[in-house]
C-alpha atoms as a PDB file:
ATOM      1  CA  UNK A   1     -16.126  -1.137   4.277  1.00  0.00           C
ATOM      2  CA  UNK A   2     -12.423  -0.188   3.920  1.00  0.00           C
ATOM      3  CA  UNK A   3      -9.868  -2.949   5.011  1.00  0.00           C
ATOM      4  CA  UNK A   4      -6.611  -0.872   6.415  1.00  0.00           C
ATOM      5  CA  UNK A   5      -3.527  -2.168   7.052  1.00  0.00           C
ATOM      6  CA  UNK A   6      -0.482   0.070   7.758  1.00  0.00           C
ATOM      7  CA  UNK A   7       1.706  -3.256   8.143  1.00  0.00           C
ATOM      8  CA  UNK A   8       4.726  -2.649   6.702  1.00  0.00           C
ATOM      9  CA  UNK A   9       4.914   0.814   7.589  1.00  0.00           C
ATOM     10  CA  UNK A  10       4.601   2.878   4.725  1.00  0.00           C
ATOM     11  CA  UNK A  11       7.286   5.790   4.102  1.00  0.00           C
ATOM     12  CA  UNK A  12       6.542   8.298   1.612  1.00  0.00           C
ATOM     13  CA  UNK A  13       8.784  10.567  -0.764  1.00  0.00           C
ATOM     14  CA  UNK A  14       8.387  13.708  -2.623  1.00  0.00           C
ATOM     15  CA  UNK A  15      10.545  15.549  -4.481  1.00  0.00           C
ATOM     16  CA  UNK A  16      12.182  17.594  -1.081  1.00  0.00           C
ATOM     17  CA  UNK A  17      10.393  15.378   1.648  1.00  0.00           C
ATOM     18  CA  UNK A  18      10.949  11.916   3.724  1.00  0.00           C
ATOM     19  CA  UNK A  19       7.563  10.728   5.336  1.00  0.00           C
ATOM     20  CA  UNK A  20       8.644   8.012   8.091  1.00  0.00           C
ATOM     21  CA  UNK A  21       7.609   6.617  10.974  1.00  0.00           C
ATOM     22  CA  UNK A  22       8.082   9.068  13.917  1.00  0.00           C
ATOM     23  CA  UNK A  23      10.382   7.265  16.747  1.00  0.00           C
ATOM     24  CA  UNK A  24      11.449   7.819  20.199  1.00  0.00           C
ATOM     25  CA  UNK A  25      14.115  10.220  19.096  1.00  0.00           C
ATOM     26  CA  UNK A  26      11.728  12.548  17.547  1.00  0.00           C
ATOM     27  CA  UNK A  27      10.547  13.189  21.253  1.00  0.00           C
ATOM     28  CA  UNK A  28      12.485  16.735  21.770  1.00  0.00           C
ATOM     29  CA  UNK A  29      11.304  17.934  18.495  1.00  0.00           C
ATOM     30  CA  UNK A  30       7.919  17.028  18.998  1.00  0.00           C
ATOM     31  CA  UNK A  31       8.572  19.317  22.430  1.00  0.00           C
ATOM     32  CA  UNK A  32       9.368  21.938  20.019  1.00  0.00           C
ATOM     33  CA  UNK A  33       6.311  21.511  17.460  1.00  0.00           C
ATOM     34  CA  UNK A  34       3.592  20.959  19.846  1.00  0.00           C
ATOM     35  CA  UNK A  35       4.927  23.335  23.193  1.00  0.00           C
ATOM     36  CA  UNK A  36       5.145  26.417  21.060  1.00  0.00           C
ATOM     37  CA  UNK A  37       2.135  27.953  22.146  1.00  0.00           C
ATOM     38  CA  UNK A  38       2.195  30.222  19.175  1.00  0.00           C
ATOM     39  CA  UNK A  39       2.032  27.313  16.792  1.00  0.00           C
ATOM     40  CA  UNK A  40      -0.650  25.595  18.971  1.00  0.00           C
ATOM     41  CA  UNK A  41      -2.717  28.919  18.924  1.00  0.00           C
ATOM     42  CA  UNK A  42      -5.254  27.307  16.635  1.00  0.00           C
ATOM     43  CA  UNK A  43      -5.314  23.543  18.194  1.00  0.00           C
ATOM     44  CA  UNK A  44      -7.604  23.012  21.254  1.00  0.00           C
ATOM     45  CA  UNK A  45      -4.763  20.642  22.504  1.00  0.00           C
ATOM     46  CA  UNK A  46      -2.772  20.969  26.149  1.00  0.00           C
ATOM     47  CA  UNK A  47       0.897  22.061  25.190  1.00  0.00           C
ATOM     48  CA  UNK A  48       3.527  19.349  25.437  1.00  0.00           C
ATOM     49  CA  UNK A  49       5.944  20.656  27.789  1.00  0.00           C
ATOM     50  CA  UNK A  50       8.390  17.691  28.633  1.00  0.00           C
ATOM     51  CA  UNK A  51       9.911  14.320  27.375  1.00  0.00           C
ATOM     52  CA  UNK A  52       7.669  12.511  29.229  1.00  0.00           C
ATOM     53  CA  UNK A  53       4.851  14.125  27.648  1.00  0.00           C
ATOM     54  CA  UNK A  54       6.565  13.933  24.012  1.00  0.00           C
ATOM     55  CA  UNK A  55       6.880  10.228  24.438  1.00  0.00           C
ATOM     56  CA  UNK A  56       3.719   9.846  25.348  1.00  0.00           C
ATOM     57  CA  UNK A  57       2.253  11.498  22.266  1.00  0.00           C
ATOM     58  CA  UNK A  58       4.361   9.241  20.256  1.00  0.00           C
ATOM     59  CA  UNK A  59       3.241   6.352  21.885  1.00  0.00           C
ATOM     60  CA  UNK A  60      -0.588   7.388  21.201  1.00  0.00           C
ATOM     61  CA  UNK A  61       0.411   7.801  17.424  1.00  0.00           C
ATOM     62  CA  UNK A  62       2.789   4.591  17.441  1.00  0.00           C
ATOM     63  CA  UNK A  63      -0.330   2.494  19.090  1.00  0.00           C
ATOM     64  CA  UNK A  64      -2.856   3.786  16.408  1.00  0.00           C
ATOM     65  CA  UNK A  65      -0.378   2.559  13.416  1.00  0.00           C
ATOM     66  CA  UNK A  66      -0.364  -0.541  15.252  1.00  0.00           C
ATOM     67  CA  UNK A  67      -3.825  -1.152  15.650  1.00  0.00           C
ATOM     68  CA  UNK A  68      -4.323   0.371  11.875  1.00  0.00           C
ATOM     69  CA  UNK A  69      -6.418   3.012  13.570  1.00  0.00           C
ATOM     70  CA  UNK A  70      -5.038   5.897  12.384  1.00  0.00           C
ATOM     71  CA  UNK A  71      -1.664   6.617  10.505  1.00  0.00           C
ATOM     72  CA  UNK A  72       0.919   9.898  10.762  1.00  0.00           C
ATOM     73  CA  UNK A  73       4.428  10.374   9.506  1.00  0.00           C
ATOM     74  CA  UNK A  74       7.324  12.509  10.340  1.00  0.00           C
ATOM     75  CA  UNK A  75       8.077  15.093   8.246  1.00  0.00           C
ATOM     76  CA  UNK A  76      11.446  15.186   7.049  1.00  0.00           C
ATOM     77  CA  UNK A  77      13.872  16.799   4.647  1.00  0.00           C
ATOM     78  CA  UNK A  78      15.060  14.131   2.494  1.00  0.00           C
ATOM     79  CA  UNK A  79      18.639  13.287   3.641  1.00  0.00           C
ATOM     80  CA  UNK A  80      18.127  15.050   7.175  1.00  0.00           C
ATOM     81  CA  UNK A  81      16.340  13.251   9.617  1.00  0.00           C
ATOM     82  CA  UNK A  82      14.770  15.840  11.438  1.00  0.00           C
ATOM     83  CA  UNK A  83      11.184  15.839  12.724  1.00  0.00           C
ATOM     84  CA  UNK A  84       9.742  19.219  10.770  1.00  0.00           C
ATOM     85  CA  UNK A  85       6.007  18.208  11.449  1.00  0.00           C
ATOM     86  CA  UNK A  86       4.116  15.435  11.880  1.00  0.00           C
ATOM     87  CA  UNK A  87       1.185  14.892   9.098  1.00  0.00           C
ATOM     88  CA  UNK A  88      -1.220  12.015   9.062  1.00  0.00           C
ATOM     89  CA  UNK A  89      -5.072  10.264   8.745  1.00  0.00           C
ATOM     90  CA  UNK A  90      -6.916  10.694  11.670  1.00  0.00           C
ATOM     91  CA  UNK A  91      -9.809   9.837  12.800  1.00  0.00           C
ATOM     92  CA  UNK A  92     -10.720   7.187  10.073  1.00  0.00           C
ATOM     93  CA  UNK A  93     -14.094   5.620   9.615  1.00  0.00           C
ATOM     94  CA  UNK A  94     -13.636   2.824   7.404  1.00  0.00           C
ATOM     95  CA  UNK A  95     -17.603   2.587   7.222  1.00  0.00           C
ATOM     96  CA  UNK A  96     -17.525   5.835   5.440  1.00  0.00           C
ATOM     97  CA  UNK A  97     -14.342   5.148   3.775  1.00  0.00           C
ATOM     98  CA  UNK A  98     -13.634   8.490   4.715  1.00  0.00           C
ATOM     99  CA  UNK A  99     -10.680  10.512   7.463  1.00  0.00           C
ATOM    100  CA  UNK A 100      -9.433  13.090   9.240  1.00  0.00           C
ATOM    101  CA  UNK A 101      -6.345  15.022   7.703  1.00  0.00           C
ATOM    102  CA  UNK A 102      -4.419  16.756  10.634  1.00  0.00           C
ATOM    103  CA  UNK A 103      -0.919  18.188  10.712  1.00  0.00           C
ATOM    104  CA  UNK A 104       1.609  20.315  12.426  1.00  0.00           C
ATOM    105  CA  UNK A 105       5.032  21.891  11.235  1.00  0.00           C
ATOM    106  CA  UNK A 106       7.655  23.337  13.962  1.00  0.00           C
ATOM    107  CA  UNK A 107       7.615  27.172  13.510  1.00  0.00           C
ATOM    108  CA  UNK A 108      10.991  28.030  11.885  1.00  0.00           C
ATOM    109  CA  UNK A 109       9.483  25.618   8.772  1.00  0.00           C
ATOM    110  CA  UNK A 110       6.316  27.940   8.058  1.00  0.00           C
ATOM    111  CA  UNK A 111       5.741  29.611   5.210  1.00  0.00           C
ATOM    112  CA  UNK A 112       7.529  26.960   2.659  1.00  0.00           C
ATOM    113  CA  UNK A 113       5.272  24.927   0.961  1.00  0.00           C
ATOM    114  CA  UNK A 114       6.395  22.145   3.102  1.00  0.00           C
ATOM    115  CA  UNK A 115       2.586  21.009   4.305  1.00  0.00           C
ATOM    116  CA  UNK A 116       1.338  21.864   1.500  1.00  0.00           C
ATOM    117  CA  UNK A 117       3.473  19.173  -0.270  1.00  0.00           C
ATOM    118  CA  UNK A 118       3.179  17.134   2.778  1.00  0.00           C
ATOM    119  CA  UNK A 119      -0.857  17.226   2.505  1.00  0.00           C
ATOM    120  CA  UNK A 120      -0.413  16.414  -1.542  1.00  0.00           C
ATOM    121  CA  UNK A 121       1.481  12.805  -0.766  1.00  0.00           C
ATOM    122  CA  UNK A 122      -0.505  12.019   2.144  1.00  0.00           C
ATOM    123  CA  UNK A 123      -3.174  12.456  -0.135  1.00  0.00           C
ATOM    124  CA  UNK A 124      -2.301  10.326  -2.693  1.00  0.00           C
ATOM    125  CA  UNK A 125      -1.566   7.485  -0.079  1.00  0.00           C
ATOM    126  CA  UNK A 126      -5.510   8.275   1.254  1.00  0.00           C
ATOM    127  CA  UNK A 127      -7.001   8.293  -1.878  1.00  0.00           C
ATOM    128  CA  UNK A 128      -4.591   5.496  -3.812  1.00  0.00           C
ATOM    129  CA  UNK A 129      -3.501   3.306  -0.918  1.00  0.00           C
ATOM    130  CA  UNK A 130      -6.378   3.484   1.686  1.00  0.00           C
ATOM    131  CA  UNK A 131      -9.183   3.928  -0.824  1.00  0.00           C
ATOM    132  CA  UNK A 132     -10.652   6.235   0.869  1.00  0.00           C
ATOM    133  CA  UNK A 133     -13.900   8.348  -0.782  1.00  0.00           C
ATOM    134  CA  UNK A 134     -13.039  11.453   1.108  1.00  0.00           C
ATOM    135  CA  UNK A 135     -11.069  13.323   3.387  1.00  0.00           C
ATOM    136  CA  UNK A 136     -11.829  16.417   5.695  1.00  0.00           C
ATOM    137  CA  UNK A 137      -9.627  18.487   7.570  1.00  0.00           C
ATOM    138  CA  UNK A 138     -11.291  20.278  10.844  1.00  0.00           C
ATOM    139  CA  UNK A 139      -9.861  24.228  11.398  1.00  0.00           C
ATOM    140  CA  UNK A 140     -10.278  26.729  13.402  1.00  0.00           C
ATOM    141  CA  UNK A 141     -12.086  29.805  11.626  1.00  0.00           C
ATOM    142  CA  UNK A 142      -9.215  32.252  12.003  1.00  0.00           C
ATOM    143  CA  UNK A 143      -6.431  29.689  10.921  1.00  0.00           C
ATOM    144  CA  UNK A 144      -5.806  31.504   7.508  1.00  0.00           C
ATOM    145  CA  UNK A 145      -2.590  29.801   6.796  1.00  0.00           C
ATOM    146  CA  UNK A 146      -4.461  26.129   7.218  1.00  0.00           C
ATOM    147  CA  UNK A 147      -7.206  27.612   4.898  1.00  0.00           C
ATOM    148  CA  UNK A 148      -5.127  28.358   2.305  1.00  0.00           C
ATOM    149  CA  UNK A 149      -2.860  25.228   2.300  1.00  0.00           C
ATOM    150  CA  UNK A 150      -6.160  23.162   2.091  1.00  0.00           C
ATOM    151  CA  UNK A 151      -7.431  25.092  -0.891  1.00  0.00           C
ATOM    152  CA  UNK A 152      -4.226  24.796  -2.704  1.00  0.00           C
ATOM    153  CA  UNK A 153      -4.889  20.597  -2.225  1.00  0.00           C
ATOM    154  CA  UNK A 154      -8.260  21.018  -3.345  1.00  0.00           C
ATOM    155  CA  UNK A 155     -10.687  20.989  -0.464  1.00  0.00           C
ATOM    156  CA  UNK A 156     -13.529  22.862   0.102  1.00  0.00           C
ATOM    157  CA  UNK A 157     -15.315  24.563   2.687  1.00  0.00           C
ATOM    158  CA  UNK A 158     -18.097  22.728   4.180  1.00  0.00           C
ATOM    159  CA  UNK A 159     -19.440  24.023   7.493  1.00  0.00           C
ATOM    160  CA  UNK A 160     -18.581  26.325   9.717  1.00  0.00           C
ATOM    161  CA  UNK A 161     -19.782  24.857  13.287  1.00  0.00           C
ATOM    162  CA  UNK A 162     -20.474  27.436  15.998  1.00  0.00           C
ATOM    163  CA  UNK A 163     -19.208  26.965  19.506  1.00  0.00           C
ATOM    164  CA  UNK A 164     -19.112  22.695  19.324  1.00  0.00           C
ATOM    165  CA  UNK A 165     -15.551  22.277  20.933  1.00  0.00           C
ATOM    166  CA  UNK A 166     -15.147  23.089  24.713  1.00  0.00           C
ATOM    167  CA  UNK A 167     -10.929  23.733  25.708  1.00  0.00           C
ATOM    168  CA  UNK A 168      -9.148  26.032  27.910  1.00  0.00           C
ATOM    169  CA  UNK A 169     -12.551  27.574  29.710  1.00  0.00           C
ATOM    170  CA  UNK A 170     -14.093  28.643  26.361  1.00  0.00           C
ATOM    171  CA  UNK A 171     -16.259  27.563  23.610  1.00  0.00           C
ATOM    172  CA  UNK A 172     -14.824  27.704  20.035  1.00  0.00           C
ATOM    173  CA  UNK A 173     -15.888  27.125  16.947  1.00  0.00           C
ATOM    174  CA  UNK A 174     -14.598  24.606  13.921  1.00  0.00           C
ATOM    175  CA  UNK A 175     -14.775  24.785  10.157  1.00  0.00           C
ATOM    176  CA  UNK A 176     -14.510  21.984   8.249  1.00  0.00           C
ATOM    177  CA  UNK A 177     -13.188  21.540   4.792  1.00  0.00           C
ATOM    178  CA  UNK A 178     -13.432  18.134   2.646  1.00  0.00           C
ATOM    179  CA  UNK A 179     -12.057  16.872  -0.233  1.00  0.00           C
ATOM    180  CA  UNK A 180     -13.438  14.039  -2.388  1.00  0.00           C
ATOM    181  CA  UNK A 181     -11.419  11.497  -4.547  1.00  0.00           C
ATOM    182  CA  UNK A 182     -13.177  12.175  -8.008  1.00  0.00           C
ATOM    183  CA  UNK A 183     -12.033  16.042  -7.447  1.00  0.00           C
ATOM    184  CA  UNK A 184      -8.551  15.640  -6.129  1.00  0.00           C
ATOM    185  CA  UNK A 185      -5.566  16.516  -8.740  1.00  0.00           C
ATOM    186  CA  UNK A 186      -2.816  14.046  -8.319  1.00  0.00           C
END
């Protein structure tokens, strides 16, 4: 079984990105990355509307770190340290020395290979760091641009699950891709 341990807090760098540890003054731009209910289209989540709300996301993330549950970053531009997205390993089951990849990116930030690159490190810290065998992301069927990013890191498509989540009044369905260590390209 995996032993994790995200204690000293872990920041990550690639060649145009900071990966750090979100704080309490990310809270207005997490407002803006998670109460855009176009860029929440495909997450069965409630929109975060206010700072109270904000903080109280980061305290959910913050606690999980702390209790080596689960681990996300802050996506930054190195030298600028604004919150673009928020990218981490979710979901964890060290029994199965496997996780759950899940990330966001604030709208005006689409469409630049910034997740993708984001996905890459965090990937290298899963599969390097963590030890983990094998990670899966979970996507909603018509989230193209989450489909593609994934099979630019590798993963592949391994069910498509009909109706299993319940949100807003409606039953939706989930797709999940994976991603084993022996086939991931560092």
């Amino acid at each position: 079984m995996l032993t994790i341990n995200f204690n000293p807090f872990p920041d990550i760098e690639t060649p145009r990105l900071l990966l750090r540890r979100l704080d309490k003054n990310d809270a207005e731009q997490i407002i803006v990355i998670r109460g855009d209910a176009e860029n929440m289209r495909f997450i069965p989540r409630p929109l975060v509307t206010n700072i109270e709300q904000a903080l109280e996301h980061y305290a959910m993330i913050d606690a999980k770190i702390v209790s080596n549950e689960g681990i996300n970053w802050a996506i930054t531009l190195k030298g600028n340290p604004k919150l673009l997205g928020i990218i981490g390993h979710y979901r964890i089951q060290p029994e199965h020395y496997r996780s759950e990849i899940g990330y966001m990116l604030a709208p005006e930030f689409h469409g630049k290979g910034i997740v993708t690159e984001a996905i890459h490190a965090a990937l290298i810290y899963g599969f390097e760091v963590m030890n983990l065998h094998s990670v899966e992301a979970i996507i909603d069927p018509d989230n193209i641009a989450s489909e593609r990013v994934l099979q630019k890191n590798g993963f592949v498509k391994e069910a498509h699950i009909l109706e299993n989540e319940y949100f807003d009044g409606k039953f939706i369905d989930t797709v999940i891709y994976s991603l084993l260590k022996r086939n991931f390209k560092k």
